[in-house]
C-alpha atoms as a PDB file:
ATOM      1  CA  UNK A   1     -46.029 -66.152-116.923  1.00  0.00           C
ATOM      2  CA  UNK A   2     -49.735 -66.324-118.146  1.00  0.00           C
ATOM      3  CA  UNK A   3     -51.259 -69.166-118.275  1.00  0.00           C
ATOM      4  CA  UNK A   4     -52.867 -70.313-121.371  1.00  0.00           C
ATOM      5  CA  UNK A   5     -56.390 -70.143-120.126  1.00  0.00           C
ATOM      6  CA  UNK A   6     -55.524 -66.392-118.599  1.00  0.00           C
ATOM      7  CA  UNK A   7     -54.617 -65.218-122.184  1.00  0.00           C
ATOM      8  CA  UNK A   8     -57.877 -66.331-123.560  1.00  0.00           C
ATOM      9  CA  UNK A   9     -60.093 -65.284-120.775  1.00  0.00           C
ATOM     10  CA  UNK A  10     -58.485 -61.535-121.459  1.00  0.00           C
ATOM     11  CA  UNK A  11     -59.177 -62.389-124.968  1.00  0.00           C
ATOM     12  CA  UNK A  12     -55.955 -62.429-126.474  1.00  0.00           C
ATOM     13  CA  UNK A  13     -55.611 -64.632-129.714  1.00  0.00           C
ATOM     14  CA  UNK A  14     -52.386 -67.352-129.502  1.00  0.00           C
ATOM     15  CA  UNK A  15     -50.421 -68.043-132.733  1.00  0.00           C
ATOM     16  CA  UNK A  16     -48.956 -71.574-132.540  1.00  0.00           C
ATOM     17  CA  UNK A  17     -46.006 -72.840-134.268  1.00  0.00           C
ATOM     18  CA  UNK A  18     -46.287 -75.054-137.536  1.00  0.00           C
ATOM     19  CA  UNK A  19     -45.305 -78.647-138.415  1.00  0.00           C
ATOM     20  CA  UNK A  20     -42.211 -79.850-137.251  1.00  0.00           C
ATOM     21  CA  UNK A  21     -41.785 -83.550-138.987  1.00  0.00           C
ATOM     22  CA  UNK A  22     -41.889 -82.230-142.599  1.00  0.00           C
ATOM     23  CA  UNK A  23     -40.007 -79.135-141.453  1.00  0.00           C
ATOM     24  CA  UNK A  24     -36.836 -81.813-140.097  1.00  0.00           C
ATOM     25  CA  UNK A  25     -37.420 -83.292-143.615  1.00  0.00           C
ATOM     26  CA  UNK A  26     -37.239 -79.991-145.469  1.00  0.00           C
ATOM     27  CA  UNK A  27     -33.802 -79.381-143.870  1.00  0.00           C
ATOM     28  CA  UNK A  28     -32.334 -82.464-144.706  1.00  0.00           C
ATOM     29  CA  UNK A  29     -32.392 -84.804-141.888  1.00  0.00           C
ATOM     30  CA  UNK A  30     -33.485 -88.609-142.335  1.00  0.00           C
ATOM     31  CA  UNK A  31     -36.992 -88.846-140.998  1.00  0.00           C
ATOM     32  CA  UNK A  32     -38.341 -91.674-143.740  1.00  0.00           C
ATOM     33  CA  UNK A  33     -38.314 -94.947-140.822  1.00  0.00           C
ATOM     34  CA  UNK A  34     -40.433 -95.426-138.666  1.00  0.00           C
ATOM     35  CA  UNK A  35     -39.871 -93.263-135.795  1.00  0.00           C
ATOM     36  CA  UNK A  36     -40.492 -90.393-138.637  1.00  0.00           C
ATOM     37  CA  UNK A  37     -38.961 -86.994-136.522  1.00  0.00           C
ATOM     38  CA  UNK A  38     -38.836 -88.898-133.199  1.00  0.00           C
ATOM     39  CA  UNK A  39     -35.594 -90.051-134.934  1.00  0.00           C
ATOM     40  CA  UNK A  40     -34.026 -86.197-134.712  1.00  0.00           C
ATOM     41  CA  UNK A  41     -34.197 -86.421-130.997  1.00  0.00           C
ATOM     42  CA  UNK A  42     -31.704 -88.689-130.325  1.00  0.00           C
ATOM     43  CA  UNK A  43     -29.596 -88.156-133.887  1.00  0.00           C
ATOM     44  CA  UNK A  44     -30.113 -84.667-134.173  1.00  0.00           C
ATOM     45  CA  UNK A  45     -31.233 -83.267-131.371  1.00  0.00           C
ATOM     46  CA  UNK A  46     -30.198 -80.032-132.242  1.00  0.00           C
ATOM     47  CA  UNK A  47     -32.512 -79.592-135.055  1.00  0.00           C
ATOM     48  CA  UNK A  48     -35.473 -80.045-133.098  1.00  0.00           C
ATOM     49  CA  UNK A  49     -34.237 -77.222-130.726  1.00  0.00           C
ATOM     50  CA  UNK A  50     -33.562 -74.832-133.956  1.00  0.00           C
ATOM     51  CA  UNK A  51     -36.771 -75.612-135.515  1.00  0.00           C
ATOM     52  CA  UNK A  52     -38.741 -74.360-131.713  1.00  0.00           C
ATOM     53  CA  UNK A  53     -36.536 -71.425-132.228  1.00  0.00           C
ATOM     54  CA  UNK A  54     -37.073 -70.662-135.593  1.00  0.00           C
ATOM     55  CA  UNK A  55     -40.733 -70.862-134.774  1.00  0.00           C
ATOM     56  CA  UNK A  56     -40.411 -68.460-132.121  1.00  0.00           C
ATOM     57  CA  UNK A  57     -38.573 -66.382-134.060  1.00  0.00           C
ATOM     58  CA  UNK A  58     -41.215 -66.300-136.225  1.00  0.00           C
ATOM     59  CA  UNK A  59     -43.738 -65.249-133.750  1.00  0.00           C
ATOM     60  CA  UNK A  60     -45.197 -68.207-132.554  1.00  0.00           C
ATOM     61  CA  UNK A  61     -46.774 -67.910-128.495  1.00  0.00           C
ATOM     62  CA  UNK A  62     -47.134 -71.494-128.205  1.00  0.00           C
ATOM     63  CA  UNK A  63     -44.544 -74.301-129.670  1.00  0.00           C
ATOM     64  CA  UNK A  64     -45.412 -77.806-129.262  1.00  0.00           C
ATOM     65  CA  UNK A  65     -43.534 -80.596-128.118  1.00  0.00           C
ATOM     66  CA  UNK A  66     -42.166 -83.489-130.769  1.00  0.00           C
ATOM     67  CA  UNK A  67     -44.138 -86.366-129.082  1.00  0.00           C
ATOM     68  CA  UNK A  68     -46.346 -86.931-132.330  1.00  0.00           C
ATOM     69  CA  UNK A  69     -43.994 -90.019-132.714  1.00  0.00           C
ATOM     70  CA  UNK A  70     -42.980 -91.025-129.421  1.00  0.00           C
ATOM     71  CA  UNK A  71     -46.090 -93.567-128.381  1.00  0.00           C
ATOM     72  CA  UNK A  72     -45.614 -96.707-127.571  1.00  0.00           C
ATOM     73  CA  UNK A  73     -46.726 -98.087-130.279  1.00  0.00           C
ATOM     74  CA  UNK A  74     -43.976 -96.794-132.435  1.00  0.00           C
ATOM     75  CA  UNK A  75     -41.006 -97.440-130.112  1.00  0.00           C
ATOM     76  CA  UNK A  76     -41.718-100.996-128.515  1.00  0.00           C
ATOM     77  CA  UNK A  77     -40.585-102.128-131.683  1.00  0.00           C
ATOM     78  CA  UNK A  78     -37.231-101.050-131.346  1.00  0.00           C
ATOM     79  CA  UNK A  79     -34.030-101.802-130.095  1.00  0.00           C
ATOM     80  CA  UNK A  80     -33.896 -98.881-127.817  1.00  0.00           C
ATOM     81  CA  UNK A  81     -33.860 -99.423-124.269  1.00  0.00           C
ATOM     82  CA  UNK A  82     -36.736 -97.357-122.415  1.00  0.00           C
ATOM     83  CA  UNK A  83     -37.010 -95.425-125.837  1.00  0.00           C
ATOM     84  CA  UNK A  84     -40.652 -94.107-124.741  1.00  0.00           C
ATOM     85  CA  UNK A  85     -40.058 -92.493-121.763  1.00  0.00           C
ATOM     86  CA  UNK A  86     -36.125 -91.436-122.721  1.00  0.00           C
ATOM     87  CA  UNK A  87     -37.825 -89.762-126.475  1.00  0.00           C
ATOM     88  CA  UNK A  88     -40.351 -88.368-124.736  1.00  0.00           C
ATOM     89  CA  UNK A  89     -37.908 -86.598-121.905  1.00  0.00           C
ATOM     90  CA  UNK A  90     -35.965 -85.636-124.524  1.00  0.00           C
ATOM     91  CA  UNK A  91     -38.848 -83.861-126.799  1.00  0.00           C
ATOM     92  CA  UNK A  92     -39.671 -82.324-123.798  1.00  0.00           C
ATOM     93  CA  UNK A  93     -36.863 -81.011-122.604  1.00  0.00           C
ATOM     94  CA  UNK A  94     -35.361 -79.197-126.109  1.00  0.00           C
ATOM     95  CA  UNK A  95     -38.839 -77.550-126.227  1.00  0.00           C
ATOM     96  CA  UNK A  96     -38.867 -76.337-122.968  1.00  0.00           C
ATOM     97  CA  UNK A  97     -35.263 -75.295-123.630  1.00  0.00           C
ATOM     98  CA  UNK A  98     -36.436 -73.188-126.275  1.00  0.00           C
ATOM     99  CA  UNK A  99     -39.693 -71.576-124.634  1.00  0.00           C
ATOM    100  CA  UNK A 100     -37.445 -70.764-121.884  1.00  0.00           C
ATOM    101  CA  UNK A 101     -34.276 -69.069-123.431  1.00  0.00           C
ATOM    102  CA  UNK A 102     -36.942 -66.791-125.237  1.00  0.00           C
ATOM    103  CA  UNK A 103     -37.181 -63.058-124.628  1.00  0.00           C
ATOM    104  CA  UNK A 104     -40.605 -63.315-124.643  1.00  0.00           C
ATOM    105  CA  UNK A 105     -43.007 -65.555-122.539  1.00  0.00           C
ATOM    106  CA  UNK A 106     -43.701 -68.800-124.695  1.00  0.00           C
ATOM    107  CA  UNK A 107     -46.112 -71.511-123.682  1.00  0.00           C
ATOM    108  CA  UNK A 108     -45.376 -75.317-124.558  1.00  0.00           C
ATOM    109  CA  UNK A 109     -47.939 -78.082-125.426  1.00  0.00           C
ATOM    110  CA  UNK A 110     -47.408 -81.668-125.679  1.00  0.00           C
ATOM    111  CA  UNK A 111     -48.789 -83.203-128.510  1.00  0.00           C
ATOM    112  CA  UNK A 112     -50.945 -86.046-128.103  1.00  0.00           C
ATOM    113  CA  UNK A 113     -51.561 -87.960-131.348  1.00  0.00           C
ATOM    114  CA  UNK A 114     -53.469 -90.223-132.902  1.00  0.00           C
ATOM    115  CA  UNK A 115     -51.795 -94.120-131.180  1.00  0.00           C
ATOM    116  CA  UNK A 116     -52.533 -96.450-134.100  1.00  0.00           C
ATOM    117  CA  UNK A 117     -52.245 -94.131-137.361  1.00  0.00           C
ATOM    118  CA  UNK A 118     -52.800 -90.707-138.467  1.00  0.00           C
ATOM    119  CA  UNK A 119     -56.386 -89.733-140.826  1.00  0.00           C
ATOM    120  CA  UNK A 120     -57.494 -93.693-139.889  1.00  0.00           C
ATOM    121  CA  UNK A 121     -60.721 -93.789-138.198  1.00  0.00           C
ATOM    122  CA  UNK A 122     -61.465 -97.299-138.859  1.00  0.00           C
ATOM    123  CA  UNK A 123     -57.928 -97.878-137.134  1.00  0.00           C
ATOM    124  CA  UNK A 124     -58.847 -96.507-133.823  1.00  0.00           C
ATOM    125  CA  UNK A 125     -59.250 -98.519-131.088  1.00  0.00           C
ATOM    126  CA  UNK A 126     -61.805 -98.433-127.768  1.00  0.00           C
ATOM    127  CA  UNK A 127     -61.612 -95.650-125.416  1.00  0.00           C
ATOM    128  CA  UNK A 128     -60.772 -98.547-122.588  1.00  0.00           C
ATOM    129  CA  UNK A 129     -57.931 -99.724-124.830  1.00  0.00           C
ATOM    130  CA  UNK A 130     -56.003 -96.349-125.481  1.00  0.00           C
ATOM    131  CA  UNK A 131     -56.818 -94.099-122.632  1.00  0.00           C
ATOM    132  CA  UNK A 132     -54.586 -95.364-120.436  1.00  0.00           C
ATOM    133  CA  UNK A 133     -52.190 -94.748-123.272  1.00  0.00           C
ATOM    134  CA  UNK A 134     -52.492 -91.219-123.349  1.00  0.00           C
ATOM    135  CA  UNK A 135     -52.079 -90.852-119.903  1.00  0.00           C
ATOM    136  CA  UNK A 136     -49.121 -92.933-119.492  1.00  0.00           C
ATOM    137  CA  UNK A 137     -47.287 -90.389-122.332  1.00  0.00           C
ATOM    138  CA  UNK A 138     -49.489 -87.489-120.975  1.00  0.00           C
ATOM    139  CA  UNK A 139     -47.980 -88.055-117.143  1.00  0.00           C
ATOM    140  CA  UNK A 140     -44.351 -88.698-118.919  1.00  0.00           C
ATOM    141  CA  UNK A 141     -44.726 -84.809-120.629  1.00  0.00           C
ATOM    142  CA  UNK A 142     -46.644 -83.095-118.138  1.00  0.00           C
ATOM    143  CA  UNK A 143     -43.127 -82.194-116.039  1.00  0.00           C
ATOM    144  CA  UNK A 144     -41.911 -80.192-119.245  1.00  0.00           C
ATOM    145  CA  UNK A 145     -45.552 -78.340-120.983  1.00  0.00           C
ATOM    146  CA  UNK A 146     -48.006 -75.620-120.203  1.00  0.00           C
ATOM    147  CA  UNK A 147     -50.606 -77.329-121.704  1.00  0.00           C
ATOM    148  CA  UNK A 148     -52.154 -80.783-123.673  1.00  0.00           C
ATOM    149  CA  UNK A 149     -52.999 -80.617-127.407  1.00  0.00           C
ATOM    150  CA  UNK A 150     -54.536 -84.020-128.448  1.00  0.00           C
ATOM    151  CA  UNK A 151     -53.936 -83.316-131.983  1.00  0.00           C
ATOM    152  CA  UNK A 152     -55.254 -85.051-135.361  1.00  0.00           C
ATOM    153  CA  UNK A 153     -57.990 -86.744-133.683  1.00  0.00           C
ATOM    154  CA  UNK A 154     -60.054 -88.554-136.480  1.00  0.00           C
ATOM    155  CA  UNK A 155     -62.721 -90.040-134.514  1.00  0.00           C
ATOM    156  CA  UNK A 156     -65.622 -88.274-130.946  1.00  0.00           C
ATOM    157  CA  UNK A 157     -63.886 -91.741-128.704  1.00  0.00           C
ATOM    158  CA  UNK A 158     -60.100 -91.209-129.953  1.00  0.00           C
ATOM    159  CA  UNK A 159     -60.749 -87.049-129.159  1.00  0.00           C
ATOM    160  CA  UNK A 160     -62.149 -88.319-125.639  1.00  0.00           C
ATOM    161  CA  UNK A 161     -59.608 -91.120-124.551  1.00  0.00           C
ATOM    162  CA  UNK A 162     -56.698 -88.530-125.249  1.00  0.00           C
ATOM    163  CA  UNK A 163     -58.193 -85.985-123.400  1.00  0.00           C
ATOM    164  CA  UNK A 164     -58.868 -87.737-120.264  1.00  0.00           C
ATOM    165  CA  UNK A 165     -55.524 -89.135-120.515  1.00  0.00           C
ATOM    166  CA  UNK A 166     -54.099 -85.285-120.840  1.00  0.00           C
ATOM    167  CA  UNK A 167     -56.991 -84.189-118.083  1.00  0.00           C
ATOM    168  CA  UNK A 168     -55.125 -86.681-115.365  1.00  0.00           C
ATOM    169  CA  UNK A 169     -52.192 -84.136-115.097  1.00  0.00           C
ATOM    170  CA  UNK A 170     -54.508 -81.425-113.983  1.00  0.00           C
ATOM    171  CA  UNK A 171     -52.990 -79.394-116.825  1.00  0.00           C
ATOM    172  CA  UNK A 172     -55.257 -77.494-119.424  1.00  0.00           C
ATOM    173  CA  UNK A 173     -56.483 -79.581-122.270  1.00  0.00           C
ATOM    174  CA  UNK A 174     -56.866 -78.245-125.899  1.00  0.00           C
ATOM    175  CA  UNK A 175     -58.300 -80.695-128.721  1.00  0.00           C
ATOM    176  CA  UNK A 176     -57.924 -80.834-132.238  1.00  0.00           C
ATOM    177  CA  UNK A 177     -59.440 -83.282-135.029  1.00  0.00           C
ATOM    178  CA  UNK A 178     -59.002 -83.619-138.362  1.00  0.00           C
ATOM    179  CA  UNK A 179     -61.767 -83.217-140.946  1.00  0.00           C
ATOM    180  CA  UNK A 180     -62.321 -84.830-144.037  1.00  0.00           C
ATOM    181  CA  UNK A 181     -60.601 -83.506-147.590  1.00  0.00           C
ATOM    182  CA  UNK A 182     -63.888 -83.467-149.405  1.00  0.00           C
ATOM    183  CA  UNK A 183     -65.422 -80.254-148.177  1.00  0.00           C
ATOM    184  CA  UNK A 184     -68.102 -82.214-146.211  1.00  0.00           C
ATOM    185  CA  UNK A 185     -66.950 -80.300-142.981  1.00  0.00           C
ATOM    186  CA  UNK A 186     -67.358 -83.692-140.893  1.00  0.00           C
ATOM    187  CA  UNK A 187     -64.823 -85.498-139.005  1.00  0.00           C
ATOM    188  CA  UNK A 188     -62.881 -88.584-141.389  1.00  0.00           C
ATOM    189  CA  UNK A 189     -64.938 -90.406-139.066  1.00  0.00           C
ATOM    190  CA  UNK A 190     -67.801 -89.185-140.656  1.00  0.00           C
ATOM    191  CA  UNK A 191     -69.232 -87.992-137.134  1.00  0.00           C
ATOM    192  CA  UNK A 192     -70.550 -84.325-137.041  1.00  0.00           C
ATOM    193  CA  UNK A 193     -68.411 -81.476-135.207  1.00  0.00           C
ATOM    194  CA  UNK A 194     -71.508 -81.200-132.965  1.00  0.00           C
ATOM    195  CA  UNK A 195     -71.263 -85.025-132.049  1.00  0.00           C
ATOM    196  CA  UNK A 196     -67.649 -84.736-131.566  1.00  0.00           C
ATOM    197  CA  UNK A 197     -68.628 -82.009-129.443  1.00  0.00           C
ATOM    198  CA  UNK A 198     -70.508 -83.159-127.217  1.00  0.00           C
ATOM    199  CA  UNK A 199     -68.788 -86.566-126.964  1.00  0.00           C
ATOM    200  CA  UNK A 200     -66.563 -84.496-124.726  1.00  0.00           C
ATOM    201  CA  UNK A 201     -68.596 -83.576-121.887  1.00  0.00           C
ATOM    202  CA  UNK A 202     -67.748 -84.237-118.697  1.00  0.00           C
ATOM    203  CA  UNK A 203     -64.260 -83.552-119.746  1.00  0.00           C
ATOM    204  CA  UNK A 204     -62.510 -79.928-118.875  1.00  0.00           C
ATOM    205  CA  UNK A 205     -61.376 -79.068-122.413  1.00  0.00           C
ATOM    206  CA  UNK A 206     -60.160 -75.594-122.835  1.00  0.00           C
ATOM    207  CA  UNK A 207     -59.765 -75.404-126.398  1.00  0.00           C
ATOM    208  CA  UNK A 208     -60.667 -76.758-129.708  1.00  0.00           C
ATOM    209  CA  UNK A 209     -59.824 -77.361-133.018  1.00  0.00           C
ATOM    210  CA  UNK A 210     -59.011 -78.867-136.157  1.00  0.00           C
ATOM    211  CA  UNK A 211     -55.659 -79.611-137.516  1.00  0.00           C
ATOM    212  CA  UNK A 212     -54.156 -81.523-140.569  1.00  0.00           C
ATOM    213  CA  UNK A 213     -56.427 -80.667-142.928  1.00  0.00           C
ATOM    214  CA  UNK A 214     -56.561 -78.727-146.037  1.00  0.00           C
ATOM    215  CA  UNK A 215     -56.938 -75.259-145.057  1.00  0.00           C
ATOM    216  CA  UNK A 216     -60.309 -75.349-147.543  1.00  0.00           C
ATOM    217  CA  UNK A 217     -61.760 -78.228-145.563  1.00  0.00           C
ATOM    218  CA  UNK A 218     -61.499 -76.205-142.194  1.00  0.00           C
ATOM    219  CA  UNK A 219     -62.993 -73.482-144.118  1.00  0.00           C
ATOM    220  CA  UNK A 220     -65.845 -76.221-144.438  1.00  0.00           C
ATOM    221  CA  UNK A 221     -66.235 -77.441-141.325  1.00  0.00           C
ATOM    222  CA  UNK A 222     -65.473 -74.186-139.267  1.00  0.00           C
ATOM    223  CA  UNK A 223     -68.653 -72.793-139.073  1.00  0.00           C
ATOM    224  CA  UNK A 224     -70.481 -75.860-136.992  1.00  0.00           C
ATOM    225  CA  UNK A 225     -66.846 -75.550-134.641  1.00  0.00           C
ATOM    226  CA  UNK A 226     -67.777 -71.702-133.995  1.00  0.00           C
ATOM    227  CA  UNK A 227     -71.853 -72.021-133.243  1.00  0.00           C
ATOM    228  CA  UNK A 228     -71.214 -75.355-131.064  1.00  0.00           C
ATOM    229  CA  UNK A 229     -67.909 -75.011-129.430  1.00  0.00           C
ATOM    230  CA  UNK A 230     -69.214 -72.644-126.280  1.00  0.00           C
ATOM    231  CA  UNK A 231     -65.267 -72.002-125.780  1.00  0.00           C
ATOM    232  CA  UNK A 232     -62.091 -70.384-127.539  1.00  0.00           C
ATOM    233  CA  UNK A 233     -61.581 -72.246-130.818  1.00  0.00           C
ATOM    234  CA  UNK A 234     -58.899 -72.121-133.766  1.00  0.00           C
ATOM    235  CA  UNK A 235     -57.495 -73.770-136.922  1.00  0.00           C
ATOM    236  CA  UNK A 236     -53.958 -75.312-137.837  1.00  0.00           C
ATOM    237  CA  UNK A 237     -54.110 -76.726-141.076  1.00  0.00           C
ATOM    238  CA  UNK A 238     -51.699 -78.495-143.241  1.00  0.00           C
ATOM    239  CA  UNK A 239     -49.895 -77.739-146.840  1.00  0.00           C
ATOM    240  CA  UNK A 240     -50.206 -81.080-147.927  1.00  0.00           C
ATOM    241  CA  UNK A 241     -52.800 -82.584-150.904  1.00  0.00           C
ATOM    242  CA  UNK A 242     -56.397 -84.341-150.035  1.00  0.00           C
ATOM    243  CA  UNK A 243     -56.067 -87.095-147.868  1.00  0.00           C
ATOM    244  CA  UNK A 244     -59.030 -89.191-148.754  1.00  0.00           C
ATOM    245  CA  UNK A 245     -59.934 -92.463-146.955  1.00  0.00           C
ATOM    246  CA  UNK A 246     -57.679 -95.076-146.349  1.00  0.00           C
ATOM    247  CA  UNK A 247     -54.868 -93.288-147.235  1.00  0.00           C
ATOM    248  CA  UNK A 248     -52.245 -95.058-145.874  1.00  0.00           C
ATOM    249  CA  UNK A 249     -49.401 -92.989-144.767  1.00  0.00           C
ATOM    250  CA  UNK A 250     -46.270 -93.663-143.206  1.00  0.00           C
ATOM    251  CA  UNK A 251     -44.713 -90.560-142.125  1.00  0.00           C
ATOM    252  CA  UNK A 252     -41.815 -89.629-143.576  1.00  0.00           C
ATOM    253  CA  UNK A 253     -41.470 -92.442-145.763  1.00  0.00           C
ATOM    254  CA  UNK A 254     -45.156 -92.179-147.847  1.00  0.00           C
ATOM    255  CA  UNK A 255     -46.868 -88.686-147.325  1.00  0.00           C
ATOM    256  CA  UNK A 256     -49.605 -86.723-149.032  1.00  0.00           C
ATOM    257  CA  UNK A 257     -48.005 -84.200-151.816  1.00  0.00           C
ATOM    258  CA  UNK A 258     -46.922 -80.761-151.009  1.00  0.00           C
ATOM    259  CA  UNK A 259     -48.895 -77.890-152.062  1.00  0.00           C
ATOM    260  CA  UNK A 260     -46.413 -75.903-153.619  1.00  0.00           C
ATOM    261  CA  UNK A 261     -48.582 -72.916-154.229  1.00  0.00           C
ATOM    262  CA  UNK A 262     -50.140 -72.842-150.800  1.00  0.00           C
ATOM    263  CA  UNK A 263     -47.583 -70.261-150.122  1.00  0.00           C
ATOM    264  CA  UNK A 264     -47.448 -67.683-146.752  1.00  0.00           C
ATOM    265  CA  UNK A 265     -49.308 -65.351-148.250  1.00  0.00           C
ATOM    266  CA  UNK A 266     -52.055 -67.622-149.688  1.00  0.00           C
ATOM    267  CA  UNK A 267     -52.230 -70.110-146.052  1.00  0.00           C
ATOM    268  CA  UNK A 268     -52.738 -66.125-144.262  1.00  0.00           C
ATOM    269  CA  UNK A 269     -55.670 -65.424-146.218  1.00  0.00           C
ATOM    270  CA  UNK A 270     -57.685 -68.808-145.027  1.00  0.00           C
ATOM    271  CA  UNK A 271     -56.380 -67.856-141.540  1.00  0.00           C
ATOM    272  CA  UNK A 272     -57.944 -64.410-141.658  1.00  0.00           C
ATOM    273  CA  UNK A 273     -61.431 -65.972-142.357  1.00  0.00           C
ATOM    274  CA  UNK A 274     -60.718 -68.379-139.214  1.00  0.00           C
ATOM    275  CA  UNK A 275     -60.170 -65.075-137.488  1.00  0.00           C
ATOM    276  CA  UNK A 276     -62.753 -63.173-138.587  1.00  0.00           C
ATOM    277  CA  UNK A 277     -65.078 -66.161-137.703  1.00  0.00           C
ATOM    278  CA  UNK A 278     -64.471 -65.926-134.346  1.00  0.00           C
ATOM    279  CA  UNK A 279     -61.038 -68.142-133.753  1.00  0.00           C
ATOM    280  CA  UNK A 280     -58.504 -67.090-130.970  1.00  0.00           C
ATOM    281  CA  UNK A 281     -55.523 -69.430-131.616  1.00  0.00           C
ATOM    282  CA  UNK A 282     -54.528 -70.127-135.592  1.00  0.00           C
ATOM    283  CA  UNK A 283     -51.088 -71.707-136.565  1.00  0.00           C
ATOM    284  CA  UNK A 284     -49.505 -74.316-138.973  1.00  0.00           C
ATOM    285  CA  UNK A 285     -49.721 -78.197-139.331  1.00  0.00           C
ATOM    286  CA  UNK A 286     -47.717 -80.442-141.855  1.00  0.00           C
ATOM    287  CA  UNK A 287     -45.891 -78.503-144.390  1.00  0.00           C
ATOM    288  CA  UNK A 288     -46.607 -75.212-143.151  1.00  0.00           C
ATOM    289  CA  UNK A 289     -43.224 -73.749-141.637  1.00  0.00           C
ATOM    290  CA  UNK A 290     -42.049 -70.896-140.289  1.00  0.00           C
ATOM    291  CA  UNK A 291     -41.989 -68.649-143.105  1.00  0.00           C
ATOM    292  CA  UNK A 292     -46.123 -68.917-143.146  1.00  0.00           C
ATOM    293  CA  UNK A 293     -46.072 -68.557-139.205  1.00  0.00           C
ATOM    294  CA  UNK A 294     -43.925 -65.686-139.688  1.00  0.00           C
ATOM    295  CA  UNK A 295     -46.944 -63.964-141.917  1.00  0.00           C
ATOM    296  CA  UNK A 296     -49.760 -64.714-139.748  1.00  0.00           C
ATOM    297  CA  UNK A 297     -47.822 -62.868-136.752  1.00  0.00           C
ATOM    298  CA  UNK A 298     -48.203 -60.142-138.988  1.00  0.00           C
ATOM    299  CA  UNK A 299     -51.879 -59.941-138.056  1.00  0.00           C
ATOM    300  CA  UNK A 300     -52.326 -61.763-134.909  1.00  0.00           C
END
């Protein structure tokens, strides 16, 4: 099989999958504590393998792992006995379940997320503090993936903790942060794409991104990504509302609106101006499922 960094040195562009928390949601399954759709994986462990399929079905190259809620942080807590590394086996496994029973060759990343709260910069602790986080869940995934996404990144020293923590497996690293809601086209942090950027050097990062954002705020910050970046870049945006600053979410349980008219059709238009700027690997984030994957493979 190809490896992800052979695909985009022949230039081919990747289509990823879309969100899978909100998608468990959508199809009925409880996701509103706190282990949000970490919770499938051990009740309902056969959801999480239908929703990779369904994805794949769709047309997605690349499905990604659901490890966005199996850190530490959110299963210490709990009454589950080595719940961190047994969730994050599991997530592993049931996507590399699906990538392999494909009839096509699939690629799987693990999803590195954000370790004390998603769109919170001013939650985000020091890069000696959660590195050796990421690569305690990064060594933990690296048996079952193709690839690291460090995903939702809000702040340069959260982007650069996870991937160092994803580099330690030798595995290729892709990162993605979030930008703010108010068409700024600057990190929540407030830091410019350029900083963020170059906050990574040093560090062999294949990819970037931005994810879980409007897709009108990537339009907005895209352009600095495609003159700085100096590597394949993409976009995976989200179909909820604006996040602004401090939102406080609690996934599953308190989460930004749906945008009910962000339909396939509509999320395939931004996409085609990611495209057309120069991106190589567009897919789906929160709210956008496999119906709007389905439509960019149309054109990808």
């Amino acid at each position: 099989m190809k490896t992800s960094t052979e695909r985009l040195q022949d230039g081919h562009r990747l289509l990823l999958d879309g969100g899978m928390g909100q998608e468990l949601a959508a199809r009925g399954l409880e996701t509103s504590d706190g282990l949000w759709s970490a919770r499938a994986l051990v009740d309902h462990p056969e959801a999480v393998l239908a929703v990779h399929r369904d994805y794949i079905t769709a047309g997605a190259d690349v499905i990604t792992v659901n490890s966005y809620a199996t850190t530490r942080r959110r299963l210490d807590p709990t009454d589950i006995e080595d719940g961190f590394v047994r969730f994050n086996r599991a997530a592993g496994e049931l996507a590399r379940q699906a990538a392999d029973e494909a009839d096509r060759e699939v690629l799987v990343a693990g999803s590195l997320p954000p370790i004390y709260g998603s769109y919170r910069p001013d939650r985000v602790r020091s890069l000696e503090e959660i590195e050796p986080l990421y690569r305690e869940q990064a060594a933990i995934l690296a048996e079952y993936v193709d690839l690291f996404l460090c995903e939702t990144m809000s702040t340069a020293v959260e982007a650069l903790a996870a991937a160092r923590g994803a580099a330690s497996t030798g595995l290729p690293v892709w990162v993605s942060w979030t930008v703010a809601d108010d068409g700024s086209g600057l990190l929540r942090s407030g830091e410019t794409v350029q900083a963020a950027i170059e906050s990574l050097d040093g560090v062999e990062v294949e990819a970037l991104l931005f994810n879980c954002s409007m897709p009108e705020s990537v339009d907005a910050a895209l352009p600095a990504l495609a003159e700085h970046a100096r590597r394949p870049f993409g976009a995976y945006a989200n179909g909820f509302s604006a996040i602004g600053a401090g939102f406080e979410v609690a996934d599953g349980a308190n989460v930004p609106a749906r945008r009910e008219e962000l339909t396939p059709a509509r999320y395939a238009e931004h996409a085609r101006r990611w495209l057309d700027a120069g991106a190589s690997i567009v897919g789906g984030c929160c709210e956008v499922g496999p119906a709007h994957i389905a439509e960019l493979r149309r054109f990808v």
